[in-house]
N, C-alpha and C. Protein backbone atom coordinates (compact mmCIF):
# COMPACT_ATOMS: atom_id res chain seq x y z
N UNK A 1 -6.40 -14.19 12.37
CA UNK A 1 -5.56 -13.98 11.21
C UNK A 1 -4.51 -12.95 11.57
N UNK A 2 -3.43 -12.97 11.50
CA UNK A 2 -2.09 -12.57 11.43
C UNK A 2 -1.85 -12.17 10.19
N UNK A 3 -1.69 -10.76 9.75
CA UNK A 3 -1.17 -10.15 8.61
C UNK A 3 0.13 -9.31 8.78
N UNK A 4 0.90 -9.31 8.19
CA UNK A 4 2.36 -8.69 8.13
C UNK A 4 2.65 -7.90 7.07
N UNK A 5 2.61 -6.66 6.83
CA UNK A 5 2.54 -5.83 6.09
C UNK A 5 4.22 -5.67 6.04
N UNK A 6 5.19 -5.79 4.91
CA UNK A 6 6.63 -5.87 5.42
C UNK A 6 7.38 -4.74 4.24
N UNK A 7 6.40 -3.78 3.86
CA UNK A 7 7.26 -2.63 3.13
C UNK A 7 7.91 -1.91 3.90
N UNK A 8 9.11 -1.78 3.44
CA UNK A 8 10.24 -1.20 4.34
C UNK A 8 10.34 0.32 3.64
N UNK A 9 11.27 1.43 4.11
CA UNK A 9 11.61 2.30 3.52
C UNK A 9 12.67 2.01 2.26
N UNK A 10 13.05 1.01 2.29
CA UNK A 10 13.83 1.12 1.24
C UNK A 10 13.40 0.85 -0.13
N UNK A 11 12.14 0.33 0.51
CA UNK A 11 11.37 -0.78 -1.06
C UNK A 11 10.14 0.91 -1.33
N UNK A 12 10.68 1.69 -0.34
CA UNK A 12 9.85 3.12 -1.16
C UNK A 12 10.74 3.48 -1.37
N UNK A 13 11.96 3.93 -0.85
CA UNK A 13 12.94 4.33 -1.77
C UNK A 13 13.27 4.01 -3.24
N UNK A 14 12.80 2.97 -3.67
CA UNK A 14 13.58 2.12 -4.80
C UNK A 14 12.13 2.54 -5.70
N UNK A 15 10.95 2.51 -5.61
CA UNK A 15 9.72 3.04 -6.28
C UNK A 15 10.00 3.97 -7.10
N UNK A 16 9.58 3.96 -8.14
CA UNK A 16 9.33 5.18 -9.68
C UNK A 16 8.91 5.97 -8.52
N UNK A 17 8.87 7.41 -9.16
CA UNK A 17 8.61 8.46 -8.68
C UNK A 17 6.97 8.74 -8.83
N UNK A 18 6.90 8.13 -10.37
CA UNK A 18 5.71 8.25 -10.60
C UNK A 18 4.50 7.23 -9.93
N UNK A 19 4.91 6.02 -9.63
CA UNK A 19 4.49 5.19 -8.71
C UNK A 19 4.22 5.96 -7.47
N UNK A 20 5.35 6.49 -6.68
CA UNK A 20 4.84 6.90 -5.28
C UNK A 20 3.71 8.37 -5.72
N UNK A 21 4.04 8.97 -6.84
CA UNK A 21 2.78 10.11 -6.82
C UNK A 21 1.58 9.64 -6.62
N UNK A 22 1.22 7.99 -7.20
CA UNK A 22 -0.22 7.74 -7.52
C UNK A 22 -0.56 7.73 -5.47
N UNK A 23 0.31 7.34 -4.74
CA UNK A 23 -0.06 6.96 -3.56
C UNK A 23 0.34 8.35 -2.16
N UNK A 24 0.99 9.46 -2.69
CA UNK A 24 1.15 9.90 -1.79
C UNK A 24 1.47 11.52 -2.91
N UNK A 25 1.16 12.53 -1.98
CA UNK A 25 1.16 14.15 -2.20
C UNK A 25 3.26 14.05 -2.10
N UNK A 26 3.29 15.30 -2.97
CA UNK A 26 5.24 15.47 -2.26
C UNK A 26 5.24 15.60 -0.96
N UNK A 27 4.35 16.51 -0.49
CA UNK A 27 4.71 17.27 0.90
C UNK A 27 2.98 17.02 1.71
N UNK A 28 3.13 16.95 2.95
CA UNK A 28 1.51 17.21 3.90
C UNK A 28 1.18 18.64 3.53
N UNK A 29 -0.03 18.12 3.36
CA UNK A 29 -0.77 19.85 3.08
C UNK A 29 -0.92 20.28 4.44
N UNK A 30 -1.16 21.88 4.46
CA UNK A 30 -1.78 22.39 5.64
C UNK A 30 -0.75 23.42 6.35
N UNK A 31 -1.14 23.57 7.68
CA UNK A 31 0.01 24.27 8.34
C UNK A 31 1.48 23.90 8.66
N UNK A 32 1.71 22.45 8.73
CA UNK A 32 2.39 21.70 9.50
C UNK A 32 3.80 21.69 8.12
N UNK A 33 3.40 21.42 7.09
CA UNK A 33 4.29 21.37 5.93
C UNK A 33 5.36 20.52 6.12
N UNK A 34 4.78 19.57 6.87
CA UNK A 34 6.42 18.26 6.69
C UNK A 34 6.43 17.06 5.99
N UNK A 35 7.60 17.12 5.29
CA UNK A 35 7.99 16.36 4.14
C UNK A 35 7.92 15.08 4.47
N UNK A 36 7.31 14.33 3.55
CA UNK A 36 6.77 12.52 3.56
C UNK A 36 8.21 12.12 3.04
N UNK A 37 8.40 11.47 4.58
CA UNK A 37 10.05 11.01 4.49
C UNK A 37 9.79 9.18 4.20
N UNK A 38 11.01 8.29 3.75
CA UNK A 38 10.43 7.12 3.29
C UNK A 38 10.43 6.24 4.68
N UNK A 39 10.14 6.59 5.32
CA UNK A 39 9.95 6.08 7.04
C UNK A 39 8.08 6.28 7.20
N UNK A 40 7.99 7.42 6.89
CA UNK A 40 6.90 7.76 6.97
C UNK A 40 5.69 6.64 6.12
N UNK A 41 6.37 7.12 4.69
CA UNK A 41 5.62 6.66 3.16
C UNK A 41 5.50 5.05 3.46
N UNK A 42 6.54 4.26 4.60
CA UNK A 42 6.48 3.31 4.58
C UNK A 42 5.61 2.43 5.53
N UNK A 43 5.56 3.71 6.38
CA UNK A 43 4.25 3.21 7.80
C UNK A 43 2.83 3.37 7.25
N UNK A 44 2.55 4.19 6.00
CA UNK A 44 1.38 4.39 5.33
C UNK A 44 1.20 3.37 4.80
N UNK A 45 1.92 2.89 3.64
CA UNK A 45 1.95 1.74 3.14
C UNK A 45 0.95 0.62 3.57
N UNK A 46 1.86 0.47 4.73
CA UNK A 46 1.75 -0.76 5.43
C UNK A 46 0.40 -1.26 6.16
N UNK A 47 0.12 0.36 6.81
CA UNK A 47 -1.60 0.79 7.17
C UNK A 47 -2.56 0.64 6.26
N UNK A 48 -2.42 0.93 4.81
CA UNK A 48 -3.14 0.83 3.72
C UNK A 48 -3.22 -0.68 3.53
N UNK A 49 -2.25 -1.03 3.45
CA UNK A 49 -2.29 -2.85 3.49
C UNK A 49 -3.13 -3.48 4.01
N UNK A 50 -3.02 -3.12 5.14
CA UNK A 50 -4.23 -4.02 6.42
C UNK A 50 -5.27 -3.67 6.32
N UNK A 51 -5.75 -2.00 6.07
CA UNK A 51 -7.01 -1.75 5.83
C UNK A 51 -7.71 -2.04 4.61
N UNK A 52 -6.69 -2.30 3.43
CA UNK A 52 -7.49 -3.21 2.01
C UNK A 52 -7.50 -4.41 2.10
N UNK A 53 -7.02 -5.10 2.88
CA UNK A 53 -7.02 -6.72 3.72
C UNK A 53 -8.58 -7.32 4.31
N UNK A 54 -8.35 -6.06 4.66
CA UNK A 54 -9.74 -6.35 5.68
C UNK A 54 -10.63 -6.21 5.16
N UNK A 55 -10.89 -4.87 4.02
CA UNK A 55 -12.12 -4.78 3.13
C UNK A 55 -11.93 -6.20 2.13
N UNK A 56 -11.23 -6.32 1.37
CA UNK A 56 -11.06 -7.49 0.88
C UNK A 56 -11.72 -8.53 0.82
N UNK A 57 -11.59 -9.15 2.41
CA UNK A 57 -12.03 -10.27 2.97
C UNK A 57 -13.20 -9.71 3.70
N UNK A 58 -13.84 -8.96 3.78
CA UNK A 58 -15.16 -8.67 4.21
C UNK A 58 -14.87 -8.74 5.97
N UNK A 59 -13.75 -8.39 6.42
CA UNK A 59 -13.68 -8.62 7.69
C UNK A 59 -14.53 -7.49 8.99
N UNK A 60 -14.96 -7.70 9.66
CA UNK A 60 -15.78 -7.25 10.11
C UNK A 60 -14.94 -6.16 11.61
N UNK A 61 -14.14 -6.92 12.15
CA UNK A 61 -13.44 -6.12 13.48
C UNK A 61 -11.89 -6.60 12.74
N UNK A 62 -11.05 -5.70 12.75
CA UNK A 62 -9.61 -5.96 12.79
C UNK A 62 -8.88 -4.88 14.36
N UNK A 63 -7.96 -5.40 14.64
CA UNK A 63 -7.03 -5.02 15.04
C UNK A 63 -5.45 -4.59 14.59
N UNK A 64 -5.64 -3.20 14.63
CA UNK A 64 -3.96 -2.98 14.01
C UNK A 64 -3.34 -2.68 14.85
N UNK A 65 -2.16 -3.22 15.25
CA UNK A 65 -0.64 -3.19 16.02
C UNK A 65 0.49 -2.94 15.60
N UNK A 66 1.53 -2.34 16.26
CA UNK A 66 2.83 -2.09 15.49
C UNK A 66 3.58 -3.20 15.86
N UNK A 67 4.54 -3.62 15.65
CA UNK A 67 5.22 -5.06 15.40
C UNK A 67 5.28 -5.31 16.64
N UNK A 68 5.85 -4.44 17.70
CA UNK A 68 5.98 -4.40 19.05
C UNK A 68 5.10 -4.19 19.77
N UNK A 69 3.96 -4.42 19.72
CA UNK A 69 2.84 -4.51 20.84
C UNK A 69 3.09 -5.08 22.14
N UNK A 70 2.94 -4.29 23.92
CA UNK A 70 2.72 -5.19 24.78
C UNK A 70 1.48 -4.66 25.48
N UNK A 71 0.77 -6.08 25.50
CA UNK A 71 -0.68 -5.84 25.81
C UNK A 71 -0.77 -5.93 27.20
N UNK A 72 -1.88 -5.29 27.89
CA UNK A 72 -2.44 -5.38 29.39
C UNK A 72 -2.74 -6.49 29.76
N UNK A 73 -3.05 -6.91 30.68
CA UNK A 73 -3.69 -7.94 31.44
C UNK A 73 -5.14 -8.42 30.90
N UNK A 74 -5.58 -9.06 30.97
CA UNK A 74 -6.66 -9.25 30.24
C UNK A 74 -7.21 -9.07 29.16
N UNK A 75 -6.46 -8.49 28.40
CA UNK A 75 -6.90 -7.98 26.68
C UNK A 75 -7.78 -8.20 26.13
N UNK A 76 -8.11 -9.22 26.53
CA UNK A 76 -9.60 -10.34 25.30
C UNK A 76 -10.78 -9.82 26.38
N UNK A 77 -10.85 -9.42 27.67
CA UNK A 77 -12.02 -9.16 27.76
C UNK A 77 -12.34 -7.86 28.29
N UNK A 78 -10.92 -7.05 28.13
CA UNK A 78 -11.00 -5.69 27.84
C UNK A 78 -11.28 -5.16 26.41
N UNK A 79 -11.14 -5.61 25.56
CA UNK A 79 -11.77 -5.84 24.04
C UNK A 79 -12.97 -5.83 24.20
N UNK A 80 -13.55 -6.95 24.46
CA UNK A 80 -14.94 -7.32 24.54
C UNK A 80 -15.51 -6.40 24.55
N UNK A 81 -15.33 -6.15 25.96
CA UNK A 81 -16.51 -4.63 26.87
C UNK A 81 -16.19 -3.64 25.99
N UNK A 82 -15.36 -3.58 25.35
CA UNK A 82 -15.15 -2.14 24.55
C UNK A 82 -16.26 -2.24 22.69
N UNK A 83 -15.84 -3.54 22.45
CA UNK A 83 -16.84 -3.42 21.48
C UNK A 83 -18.36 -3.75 21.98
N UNK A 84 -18.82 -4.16 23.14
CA UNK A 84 -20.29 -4.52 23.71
C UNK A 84 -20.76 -2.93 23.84
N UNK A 85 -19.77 -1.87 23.42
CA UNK A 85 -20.24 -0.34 23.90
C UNK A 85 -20.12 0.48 22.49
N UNK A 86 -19.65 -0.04 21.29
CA UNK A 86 -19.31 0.37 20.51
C UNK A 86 -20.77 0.54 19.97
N UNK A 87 -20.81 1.62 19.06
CA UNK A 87 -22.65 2.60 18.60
C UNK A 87 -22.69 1.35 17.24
N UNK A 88 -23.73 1.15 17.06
CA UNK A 88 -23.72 0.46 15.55
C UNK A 88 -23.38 1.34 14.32
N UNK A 89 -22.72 0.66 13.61
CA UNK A 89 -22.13 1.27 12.25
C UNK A 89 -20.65 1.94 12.64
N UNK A 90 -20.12 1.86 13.69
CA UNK A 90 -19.19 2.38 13.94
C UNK A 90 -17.74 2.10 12.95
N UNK A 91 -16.77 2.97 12.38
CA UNK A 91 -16.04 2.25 11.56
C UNK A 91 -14.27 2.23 12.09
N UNK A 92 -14.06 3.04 13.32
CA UNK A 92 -12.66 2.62 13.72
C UNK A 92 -12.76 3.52 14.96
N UNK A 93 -12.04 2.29 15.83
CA UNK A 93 -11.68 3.17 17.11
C UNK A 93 -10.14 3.62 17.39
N UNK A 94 -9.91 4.46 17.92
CA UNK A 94 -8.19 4.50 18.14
C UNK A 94 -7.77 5.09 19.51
């Protein structure tokens, strides 16, 4: 399955204000204090997408990629070995 998450910054730009509060703080908490720009708000989005996709559909392994992915040589059975090592109950690798 192929999912395409296609919120852009502009379609957060264009959002009630009060809309983007329910989904995002004004600013990152913490030391770092940098402002959730709609570049940002829009890569969240999009992450949130796939990860309620997947709960959704009860999916068990997903893979998330940025539009531009180029993969290694063998991918499918460098995958493999990586989940044949994965601990049970495990819930994301990165």
């Amino acid at each position: 399955v192929i999912l395409s998450a296609t919120c852009t910054k502009e379609d957060v730009d264009s959002m009630a204000e009060a809309d983007q509060s329910c989904l995002f703080t004004p600013a990152c908490k913490g030391r770092w204090r940098c402002p959730l720009n709609s570049g940002v708000r829009s890569l969240a989005l999009k992450h949130l997408w796939v990860y309620f996709h997947a709960w959704r559909h009860d999916l068990e392994n997903v893979i998330v990629v940025e539009d531009d992915p180029i993969f290694v040589p063998n991918i499918r059975r460098r995958l493999e070995a990586l989940c044949s090592e994965l601990p049970a109950g495990y819930t994301m690798v990165m």
